[in-house]
C-alpha atoms as a PDB file:
ATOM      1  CA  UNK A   1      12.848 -66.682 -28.020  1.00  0.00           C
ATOM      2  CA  UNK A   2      15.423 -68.052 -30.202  1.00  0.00           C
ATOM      3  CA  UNK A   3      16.664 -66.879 -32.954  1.00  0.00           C
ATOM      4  CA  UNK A   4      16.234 -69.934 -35.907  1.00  0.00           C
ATOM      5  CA  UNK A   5      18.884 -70.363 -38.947  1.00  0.00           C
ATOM      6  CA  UNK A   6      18.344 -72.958 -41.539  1.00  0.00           C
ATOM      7  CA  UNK A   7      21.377 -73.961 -43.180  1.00  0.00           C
ATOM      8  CA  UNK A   8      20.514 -74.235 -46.745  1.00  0.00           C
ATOM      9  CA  UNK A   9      21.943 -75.123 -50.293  1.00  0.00           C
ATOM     10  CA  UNK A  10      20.103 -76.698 -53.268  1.00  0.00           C
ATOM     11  CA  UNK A  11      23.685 -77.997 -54.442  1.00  0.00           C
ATOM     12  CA  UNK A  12      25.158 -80.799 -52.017  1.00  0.00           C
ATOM     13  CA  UNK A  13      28.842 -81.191 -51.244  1.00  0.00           C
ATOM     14  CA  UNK A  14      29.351 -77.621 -50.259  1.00  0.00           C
ATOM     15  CA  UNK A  15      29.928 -78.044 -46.336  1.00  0.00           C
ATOM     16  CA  UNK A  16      26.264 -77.329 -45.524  1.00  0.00           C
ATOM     17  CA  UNK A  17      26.273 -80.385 -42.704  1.00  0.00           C
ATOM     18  CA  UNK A  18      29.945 -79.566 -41.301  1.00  0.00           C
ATOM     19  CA  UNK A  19      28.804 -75.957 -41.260  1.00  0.00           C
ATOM     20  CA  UNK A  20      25.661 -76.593 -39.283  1.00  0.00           C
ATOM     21  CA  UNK A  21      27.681 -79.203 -36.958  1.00  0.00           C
ATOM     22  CA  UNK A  22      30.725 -77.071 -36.214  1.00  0.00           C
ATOM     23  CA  UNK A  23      28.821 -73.892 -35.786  1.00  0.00           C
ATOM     24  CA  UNK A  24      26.167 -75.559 -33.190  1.00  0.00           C
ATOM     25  CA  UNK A  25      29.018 -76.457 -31.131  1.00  0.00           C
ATOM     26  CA  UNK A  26      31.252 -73.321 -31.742  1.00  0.00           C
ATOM     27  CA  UNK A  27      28.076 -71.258 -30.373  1.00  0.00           C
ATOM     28  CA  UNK A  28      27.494 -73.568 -27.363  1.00  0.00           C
ATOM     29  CA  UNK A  29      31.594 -73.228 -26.518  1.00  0.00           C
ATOM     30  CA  UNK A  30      30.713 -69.442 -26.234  1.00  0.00           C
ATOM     31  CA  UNK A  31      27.704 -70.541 -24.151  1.00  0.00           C
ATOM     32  CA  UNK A  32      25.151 -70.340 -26.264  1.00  0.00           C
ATOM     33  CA  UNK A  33      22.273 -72.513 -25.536  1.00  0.00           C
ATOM     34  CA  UNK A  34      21.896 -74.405 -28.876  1.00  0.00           C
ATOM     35  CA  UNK A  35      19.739 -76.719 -30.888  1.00  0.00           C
ATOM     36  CA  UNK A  36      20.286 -78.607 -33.474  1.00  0.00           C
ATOM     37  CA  UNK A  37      17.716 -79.903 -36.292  1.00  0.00           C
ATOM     38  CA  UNK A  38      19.211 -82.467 -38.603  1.00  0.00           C
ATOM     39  CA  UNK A  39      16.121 -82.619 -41.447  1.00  0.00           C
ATOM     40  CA  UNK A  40      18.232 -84.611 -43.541  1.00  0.00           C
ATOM     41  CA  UNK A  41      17.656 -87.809 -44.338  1.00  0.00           C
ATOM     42  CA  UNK A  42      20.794 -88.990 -44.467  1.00  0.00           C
ATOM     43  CA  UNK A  43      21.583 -88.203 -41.216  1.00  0.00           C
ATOM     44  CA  UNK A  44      24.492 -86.967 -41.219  1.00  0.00           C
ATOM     45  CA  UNK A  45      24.456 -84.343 -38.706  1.00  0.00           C
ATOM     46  CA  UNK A  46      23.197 -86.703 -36.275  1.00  0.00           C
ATOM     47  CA  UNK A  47      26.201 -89.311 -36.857  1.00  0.00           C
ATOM     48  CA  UNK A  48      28.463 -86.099 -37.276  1.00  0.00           C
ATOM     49  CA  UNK A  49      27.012 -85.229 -33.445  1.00  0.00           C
ATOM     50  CA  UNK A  50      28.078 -88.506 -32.351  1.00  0.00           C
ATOM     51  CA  UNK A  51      24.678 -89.586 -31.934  1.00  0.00           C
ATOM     52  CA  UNK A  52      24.246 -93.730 -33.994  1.00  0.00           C
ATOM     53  CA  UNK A  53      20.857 -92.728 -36.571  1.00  0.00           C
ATOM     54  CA  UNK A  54      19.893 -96.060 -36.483  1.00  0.00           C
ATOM     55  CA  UNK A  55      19.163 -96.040 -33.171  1.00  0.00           C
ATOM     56  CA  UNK A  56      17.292 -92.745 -32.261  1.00  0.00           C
ATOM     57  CA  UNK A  57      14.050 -93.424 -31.245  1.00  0.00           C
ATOM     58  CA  UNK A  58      12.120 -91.275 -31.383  1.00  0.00           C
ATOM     59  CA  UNK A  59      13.324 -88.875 -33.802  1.00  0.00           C
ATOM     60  CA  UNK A  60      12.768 -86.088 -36.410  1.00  0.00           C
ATOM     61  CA  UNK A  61       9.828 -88.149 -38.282  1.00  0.00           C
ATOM     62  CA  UNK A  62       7.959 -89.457 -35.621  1.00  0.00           C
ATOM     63  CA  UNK A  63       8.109 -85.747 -34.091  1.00  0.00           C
ATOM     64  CA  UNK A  64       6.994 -83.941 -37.359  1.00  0.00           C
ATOM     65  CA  UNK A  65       3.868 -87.116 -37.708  1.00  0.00           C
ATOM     66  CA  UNK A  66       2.951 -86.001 -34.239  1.00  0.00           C
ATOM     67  CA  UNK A  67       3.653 -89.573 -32.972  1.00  0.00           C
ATOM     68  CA  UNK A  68       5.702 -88.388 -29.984  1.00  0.00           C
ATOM     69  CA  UNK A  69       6.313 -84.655 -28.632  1.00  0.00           C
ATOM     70  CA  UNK A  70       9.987 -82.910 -29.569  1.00  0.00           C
ATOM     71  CA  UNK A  71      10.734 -82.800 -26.146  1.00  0.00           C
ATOM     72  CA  UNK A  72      11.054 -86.747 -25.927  1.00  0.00           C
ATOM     73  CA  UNK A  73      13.269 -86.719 -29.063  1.00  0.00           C
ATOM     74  CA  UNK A  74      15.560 -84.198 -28.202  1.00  0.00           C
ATOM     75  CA  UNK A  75      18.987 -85.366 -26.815  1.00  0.00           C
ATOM     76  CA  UNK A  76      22.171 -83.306 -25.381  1.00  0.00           C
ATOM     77  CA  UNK A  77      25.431 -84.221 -27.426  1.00  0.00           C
ATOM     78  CA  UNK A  78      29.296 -83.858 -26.306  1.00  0.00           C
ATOM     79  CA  UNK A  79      30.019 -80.765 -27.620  1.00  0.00           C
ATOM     80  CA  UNK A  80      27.287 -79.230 -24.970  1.00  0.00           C
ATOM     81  CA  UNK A  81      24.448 -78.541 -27.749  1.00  0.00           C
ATOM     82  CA  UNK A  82      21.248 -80.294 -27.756  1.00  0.00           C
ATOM     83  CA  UNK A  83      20.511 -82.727 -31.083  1.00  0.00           C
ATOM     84  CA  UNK A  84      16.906 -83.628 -32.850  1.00  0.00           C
ATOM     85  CA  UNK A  85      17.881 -86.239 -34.760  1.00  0.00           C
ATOM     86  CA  UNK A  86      17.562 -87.336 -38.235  1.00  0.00           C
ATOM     87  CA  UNK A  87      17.195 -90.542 -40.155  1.00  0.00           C
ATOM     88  CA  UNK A  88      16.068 -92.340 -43.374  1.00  0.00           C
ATOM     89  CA  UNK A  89      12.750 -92.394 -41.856  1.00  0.00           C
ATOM     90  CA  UNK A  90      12.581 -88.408 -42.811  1.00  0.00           C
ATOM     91  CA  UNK A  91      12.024 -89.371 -46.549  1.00  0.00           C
ATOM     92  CA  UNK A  92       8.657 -91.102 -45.284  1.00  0.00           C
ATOM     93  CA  UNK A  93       7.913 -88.282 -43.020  1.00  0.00           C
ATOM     94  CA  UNK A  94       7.396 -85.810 -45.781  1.00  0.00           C
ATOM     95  CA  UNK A  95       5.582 -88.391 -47.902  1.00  0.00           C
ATOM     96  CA  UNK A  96       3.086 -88.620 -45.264  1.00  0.00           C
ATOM     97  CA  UNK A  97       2.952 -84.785 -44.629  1.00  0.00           C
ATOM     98  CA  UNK A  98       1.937 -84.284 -48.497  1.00  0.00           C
ATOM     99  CA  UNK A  99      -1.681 -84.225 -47.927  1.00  0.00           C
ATOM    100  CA  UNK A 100      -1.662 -82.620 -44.137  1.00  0.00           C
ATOM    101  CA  UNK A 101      -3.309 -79.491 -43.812  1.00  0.00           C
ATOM    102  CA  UNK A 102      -1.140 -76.424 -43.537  1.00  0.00           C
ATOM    103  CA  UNK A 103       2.200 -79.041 -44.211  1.00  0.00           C
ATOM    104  CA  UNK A 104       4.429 -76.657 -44.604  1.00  0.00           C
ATOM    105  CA  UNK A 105       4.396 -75.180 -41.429  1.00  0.00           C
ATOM    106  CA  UNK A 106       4.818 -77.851 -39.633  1.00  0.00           C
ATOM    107  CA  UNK A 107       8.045 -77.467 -37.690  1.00  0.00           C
ATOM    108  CA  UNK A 108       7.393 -74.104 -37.365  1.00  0.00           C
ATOM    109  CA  UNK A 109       4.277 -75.257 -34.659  1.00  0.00           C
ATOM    110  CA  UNK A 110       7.063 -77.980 -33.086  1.00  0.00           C
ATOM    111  CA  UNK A 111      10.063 -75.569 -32.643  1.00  0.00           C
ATOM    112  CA  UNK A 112       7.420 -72.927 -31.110  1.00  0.00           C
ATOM    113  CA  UNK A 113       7.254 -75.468 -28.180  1.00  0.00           C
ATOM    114  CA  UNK A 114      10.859 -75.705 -27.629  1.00  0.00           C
ATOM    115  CA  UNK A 115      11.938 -72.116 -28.807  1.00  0.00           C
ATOM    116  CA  UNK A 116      12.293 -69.984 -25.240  1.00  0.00           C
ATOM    117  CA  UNK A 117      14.707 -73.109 -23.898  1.00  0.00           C
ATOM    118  CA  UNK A 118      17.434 -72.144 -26.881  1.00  0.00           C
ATOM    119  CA  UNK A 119      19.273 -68.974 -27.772  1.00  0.00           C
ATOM    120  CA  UNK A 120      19.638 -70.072 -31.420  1.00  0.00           C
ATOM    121  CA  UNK A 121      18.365 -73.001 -33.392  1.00  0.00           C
ATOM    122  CA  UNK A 122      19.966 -74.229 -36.446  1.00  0.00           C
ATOM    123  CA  UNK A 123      18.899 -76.439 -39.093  1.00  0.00           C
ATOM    124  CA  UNK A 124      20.486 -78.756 -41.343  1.00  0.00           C
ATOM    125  CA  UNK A 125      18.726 -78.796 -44.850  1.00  0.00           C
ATOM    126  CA  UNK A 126      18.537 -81.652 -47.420  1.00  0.00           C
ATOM    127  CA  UNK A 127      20.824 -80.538 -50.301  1.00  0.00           C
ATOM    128  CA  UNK A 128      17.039 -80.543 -52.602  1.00  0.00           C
ATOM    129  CA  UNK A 129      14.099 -78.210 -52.780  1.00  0.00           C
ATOM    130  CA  UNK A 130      11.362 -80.357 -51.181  1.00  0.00           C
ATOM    131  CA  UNK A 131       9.042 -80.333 -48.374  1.00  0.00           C
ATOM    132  CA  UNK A 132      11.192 -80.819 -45.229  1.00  0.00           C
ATOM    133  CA  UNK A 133      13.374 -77.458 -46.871  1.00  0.00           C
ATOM    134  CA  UNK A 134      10.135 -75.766 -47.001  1.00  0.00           C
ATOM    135  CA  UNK A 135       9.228 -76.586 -43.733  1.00  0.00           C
ATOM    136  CA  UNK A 136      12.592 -75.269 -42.300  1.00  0.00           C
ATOM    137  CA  UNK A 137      12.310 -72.223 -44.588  1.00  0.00           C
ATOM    138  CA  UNK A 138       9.074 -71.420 -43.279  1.00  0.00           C
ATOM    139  CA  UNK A 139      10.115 -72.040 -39.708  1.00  0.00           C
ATOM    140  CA  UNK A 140      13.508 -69.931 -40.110  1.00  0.00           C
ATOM    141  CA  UNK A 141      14.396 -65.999 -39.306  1.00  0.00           C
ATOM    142  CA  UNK A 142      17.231 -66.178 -41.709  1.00  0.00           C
ATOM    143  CA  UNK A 143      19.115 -68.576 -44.363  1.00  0.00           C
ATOM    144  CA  UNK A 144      22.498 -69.154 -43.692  1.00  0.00           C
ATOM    145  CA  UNK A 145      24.206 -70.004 -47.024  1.00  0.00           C
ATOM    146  CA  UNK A 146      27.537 -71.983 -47.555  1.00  0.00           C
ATOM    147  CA  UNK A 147      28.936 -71.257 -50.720  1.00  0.00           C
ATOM    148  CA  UNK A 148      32.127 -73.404 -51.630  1.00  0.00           C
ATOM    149  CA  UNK A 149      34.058 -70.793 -54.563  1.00  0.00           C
ATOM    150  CA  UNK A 150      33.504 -72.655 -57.663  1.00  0.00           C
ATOM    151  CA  UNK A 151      31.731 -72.269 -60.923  1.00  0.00           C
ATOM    152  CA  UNK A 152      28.817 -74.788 -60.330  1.00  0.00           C
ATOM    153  CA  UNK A 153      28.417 -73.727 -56.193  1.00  0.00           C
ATOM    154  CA  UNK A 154      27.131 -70.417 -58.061  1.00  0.00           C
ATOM    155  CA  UNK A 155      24.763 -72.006 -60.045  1.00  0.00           C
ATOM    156  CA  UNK A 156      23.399 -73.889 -57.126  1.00  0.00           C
ATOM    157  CA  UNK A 157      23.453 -70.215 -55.077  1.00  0.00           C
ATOM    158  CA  UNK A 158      21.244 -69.113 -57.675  1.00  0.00           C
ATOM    159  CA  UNK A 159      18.298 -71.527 -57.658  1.00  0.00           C
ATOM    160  CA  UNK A 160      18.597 -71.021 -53.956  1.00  0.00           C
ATOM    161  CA  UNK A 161      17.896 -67.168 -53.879  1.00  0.00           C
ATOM    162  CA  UNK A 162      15.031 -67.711 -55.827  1.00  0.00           C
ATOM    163  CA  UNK A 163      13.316 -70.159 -53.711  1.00  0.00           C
ATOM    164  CA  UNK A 164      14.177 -68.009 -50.834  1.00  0.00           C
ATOM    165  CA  UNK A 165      12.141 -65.117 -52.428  1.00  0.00           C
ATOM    166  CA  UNK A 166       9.435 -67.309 -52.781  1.00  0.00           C
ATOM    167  CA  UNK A 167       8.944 -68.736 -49.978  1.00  0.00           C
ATOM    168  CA  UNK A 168       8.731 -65.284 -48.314  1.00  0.00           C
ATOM    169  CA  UNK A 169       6.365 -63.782 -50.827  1.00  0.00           C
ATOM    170  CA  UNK A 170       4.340 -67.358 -50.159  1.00  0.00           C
ATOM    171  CA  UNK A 171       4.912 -68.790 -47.004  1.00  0.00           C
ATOM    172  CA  UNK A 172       7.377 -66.745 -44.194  1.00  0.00           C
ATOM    173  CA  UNK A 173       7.706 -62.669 -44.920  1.00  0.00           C
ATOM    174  CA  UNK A 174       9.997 -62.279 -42.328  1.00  0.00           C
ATOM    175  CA  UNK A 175      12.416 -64.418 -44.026  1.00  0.00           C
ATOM    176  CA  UNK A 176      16.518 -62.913 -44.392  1.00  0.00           C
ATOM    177  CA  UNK A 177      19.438 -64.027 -45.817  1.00  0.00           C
ATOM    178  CA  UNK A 178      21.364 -64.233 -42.919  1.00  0.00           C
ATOM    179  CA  UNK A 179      24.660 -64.780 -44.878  1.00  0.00           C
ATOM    180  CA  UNK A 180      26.429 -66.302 -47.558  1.00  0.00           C
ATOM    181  CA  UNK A 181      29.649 -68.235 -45.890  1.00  0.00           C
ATOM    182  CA  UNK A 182      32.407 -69.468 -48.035  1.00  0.00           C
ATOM    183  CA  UNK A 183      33.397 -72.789 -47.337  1.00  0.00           C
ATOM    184  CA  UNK A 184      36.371 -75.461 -48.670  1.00  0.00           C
ATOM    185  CA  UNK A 185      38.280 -71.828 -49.271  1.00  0.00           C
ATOM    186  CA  UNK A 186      41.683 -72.906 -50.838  1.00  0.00           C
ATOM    187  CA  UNK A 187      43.887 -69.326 -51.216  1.00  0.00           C
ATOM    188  CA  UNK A 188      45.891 -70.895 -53.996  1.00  0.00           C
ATOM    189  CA  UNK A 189      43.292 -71.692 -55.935  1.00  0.00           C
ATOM    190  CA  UNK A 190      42.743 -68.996 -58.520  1.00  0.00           C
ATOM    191  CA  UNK A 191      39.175 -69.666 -59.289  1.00  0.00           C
ATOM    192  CA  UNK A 192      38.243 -69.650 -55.979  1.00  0.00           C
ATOM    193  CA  UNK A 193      40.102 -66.180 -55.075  1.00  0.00           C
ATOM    194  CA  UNK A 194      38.378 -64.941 -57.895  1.00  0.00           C
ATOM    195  CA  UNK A 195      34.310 -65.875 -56.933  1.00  0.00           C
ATOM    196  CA  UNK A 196      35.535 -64.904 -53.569  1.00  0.00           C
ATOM    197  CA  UNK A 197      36.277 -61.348 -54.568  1.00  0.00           C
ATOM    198  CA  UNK A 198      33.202 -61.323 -57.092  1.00  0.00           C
ATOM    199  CA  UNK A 199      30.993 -62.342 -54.312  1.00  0.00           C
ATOM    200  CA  UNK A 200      31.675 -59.480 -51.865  1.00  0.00           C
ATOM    201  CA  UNK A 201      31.602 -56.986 -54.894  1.00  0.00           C
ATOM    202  CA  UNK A 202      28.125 -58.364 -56.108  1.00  0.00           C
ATOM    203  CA  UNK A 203      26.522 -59.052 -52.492  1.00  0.00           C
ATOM    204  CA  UNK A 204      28.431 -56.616 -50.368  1.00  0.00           C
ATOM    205  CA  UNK A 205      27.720 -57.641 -46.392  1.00  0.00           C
ATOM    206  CA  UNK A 206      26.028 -60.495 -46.829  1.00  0.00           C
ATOM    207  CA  UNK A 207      28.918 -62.496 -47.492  1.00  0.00           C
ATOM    208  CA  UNK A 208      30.021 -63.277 -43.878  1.00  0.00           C
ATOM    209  CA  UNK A 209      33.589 -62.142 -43.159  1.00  0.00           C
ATOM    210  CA  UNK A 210      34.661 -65.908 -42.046  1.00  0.00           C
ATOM    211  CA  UNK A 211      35.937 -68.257 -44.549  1.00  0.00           C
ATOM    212  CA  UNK A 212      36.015 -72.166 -43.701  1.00  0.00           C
ATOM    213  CA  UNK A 213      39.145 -73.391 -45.861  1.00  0.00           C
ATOM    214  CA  UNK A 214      39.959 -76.825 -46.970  1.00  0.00           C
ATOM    215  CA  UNK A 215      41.559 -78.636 -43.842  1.00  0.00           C
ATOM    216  CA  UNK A 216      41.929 -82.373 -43.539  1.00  0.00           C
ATOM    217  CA  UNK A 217      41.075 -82.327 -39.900  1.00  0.00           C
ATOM    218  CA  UNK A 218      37.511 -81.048 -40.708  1.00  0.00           C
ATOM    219  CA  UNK A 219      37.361 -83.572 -42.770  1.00  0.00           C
ATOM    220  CA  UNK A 220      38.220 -86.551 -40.737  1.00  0.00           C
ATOM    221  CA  UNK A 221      35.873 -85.315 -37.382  1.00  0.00           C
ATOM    222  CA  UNK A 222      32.884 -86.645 -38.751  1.00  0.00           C
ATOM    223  CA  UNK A 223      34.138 -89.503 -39.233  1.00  0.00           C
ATOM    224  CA  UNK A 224      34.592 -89.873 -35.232  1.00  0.00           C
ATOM    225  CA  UNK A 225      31.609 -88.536 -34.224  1.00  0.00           C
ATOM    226  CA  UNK A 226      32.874 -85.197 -33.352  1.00  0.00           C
ATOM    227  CA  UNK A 227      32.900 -81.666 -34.232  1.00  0.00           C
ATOM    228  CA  UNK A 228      36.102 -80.302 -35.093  1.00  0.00           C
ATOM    229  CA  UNK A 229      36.746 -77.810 -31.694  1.00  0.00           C
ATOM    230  CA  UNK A 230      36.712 -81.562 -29.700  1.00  0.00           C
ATOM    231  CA  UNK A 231      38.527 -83.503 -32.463  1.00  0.00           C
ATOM    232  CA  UNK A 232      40.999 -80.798 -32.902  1.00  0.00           C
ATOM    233  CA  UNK A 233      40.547 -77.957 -31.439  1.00  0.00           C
ATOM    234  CA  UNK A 234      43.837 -76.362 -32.767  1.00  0.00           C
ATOM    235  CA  UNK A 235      43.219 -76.513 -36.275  1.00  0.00           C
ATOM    236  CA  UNK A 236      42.796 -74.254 -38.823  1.00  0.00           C
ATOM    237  CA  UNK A 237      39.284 -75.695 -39.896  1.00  0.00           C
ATOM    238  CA  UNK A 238      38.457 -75.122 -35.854  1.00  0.00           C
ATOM    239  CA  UNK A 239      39.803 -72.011 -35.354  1.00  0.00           C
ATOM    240  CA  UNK A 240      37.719 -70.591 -38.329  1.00  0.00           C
ATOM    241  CA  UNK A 241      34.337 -72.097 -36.931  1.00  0.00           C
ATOM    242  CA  UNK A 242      35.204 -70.140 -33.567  1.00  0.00           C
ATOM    243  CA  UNK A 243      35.553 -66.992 -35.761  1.00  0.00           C
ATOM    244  CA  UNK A 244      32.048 -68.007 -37.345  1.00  0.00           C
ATOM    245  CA  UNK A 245      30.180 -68.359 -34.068  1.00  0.00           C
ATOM    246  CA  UNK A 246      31.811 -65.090 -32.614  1.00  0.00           C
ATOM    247  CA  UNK A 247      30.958 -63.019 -36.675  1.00  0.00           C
ATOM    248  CA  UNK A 248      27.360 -64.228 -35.701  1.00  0.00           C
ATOM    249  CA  UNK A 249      27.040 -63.023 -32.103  1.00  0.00           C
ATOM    250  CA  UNK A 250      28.290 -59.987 -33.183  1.00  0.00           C
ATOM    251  CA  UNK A 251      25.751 -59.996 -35.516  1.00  0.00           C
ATOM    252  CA  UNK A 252      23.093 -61.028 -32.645  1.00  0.00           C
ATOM    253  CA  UNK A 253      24.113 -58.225 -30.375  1.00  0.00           C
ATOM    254  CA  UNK A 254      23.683 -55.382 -33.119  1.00  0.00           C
ATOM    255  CA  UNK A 255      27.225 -54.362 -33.809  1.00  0.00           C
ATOM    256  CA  UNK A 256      27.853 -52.624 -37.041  1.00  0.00           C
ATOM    257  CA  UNK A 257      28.797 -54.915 -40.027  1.00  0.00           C
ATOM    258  CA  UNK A 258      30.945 -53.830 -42.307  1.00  0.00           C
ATOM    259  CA  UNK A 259      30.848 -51.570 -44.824  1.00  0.00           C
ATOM    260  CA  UNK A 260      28.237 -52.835 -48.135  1.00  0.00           C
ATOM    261  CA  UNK A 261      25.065 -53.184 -48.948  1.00  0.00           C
ATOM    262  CA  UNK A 262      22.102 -54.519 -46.447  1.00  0.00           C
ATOM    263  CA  UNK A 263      19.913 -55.541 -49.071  1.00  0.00           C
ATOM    264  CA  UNK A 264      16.476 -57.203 -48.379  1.00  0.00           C
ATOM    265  CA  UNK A 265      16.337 -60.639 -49.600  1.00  0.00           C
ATOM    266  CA  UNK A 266      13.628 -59.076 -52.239  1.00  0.00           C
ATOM    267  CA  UNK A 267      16.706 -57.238 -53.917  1.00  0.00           C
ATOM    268  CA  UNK A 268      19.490 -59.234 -53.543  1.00  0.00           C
ATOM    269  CA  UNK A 269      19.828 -60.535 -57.403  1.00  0.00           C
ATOM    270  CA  UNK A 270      21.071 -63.931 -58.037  1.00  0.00           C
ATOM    271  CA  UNK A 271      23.851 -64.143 -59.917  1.00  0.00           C
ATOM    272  CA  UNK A 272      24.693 -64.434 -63.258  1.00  0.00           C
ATOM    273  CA  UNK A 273      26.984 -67.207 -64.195  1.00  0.00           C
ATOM    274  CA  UNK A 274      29.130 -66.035 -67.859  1.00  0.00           C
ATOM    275  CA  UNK A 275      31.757 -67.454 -69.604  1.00  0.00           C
ATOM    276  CA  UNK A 276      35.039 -65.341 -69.264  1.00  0.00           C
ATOM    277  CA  UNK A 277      36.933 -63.924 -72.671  1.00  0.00           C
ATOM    278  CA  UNK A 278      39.321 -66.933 -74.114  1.00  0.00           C
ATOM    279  CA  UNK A 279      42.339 -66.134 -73.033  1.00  0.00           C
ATOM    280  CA  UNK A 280      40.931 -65.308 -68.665  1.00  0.00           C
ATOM    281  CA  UNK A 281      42.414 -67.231 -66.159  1.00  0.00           C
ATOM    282  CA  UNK A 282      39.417 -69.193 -64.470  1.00  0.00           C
ATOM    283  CA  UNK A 283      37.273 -69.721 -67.287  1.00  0.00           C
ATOM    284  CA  UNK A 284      33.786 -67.760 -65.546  1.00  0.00           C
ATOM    285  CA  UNK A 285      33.183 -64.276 -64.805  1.00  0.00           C
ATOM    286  CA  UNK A 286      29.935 -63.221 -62.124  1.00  0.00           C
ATOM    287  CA  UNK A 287      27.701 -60.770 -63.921  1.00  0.00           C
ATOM    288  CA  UNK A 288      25.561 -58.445 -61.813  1.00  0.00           C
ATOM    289  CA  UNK A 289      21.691 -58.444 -62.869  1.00  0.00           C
ATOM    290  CA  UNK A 290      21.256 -56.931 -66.041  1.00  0.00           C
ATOM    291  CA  UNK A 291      19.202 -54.220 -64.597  1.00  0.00           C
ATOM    292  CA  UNK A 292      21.952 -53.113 -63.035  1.00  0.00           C
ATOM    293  CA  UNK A 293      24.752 -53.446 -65.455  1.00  0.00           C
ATOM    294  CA  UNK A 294      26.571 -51.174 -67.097  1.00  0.00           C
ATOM    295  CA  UNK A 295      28.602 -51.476 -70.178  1.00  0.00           C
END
């Protein structure tokens, strides 16, 4: 059975679709068998894939409607990882879904069908709570997290913990944060060196070793069609996708992780955004709960 990841942030523009793209075909490089979800209307992980939106027929919304099966929408992509794609026609998907029974579990009952073909499915979330999120939510082991290291990413992490807690109290108990993955990284950025650092302190092991840093290339693959390891396979925004995919087998197989916390997502706090004293360098401090904190 696979093992299903839903790539999630409430706050858009924080690498959630590159992430999901790039790791796919990172993890089918390394031989992975691999599906891809794109639930986001936009498509972008679909056009990212190489695959034209506007023409996939059938696709994500006429799956989760029950108007044709997921194995007829499912298509194989370049990079070696197989696609269900996503359109505009997602937005009236979920509209339709609002007065199904038992709605929220609806991919969930799909992926079940397709689940012993893949080692790992991932799914690319809408950058909003609503009900294609909660269906992936509900359908997901864990919640892969991007987290770009910057005052208002933080806030966005925050709303997202909490609707991760609920949805396992409500809908999935077996839900996990499977990581929090810091993305659009700049080292000379002193802002982002310092959420970096206050991230590992607060969350211990469940930020993810990798860091995805800013890197043109990454930015210009989509724009082809391609995920970075076949648009450039020798850059630095490549290279640190490879070291994602390999941090997450690792994972997979059981190996230790390193040394932190391995909090339940029931304790795992979100954080406290603060203002730093006048005269601090980056203008925010991260606050553990205030259960926790000490003067």
């Amino acid at each position: 059975m696979a093992r299903i990841i839903a790539v999630a942030n409430q706050k858009g523009g924080v690498g959630k679709t590159t992430t999901a793209v790039n790791l796919a075909a990172a993890l089918a490089a390394a031989k992975r068998k691999v599906l891809l979800v794109d639930l986001d209307p936009q498509g972008n992980a679909t056009m990212a894939s190489g695959i034209n939106k506007r023409e996939a027929k059938p696709s994500g919304c006429e799956v989760l409607l029950e108007e044709a099966s997921i194995e007829q929408a499912i298509v194989p992509t370049d990079a070696h990882y197989d696609l269900l794609p996503g359109n505009g026609d997602l937005t009236a998907a979920e509209l339709k879904l609002m007065d199904a029974l038992a709605r929220e579990h609806r991919l969930k009952e799909l992926l079940a069908q397709v689940s012993a073909n893949y080692h790992i499915i991932l799914i690319d979330c809408p950058p909003s709570l609503n009900l294609l999120t909660l269906n992936a939510l509900t359908a997901a082991h864990g919640v892969l997290i991007p987290v770009q290291c910057e005052y208002f990413a933080l806030e966005g992490l925050s709303s997202l913990l909490d609707t991760v807690k609920a949805v396992r109290q409500r809908l999935n108990p077996t839900l996990e944060v499977e990581g929090l993955l810091r993305t659009m990284y700049d080292v000379r950025n002193n802002l982002g060196n310092e959420v970096s650092a206050q991230l590992t302190q607060h969350f211990g092991d469940k930020v993810l070793r990798s860091i995805i840093p800013r890197n043109v290339r990454l930015a210009e693959a989509p724009s082809h069609g391609q995920p970075i390891h076949l648009y450039d396979r020798s850059s630095r925004g490549a290279i640190a996708y490879i070291g994602l995919a390999g941090e997450m087998i690792r994972r997979e197989r059981g190996q230790p992780r390193t040394a932190g916390r391995t909090d339940p997502v029931d304790d795992i706090e979100p954080p406290v955004v603060a203002s730093a004293p006048a005269h601090g360098d980056s203008g925010m401090v991260l606050k553990a709960p205030a259960a926790n904190h000490q003067e």
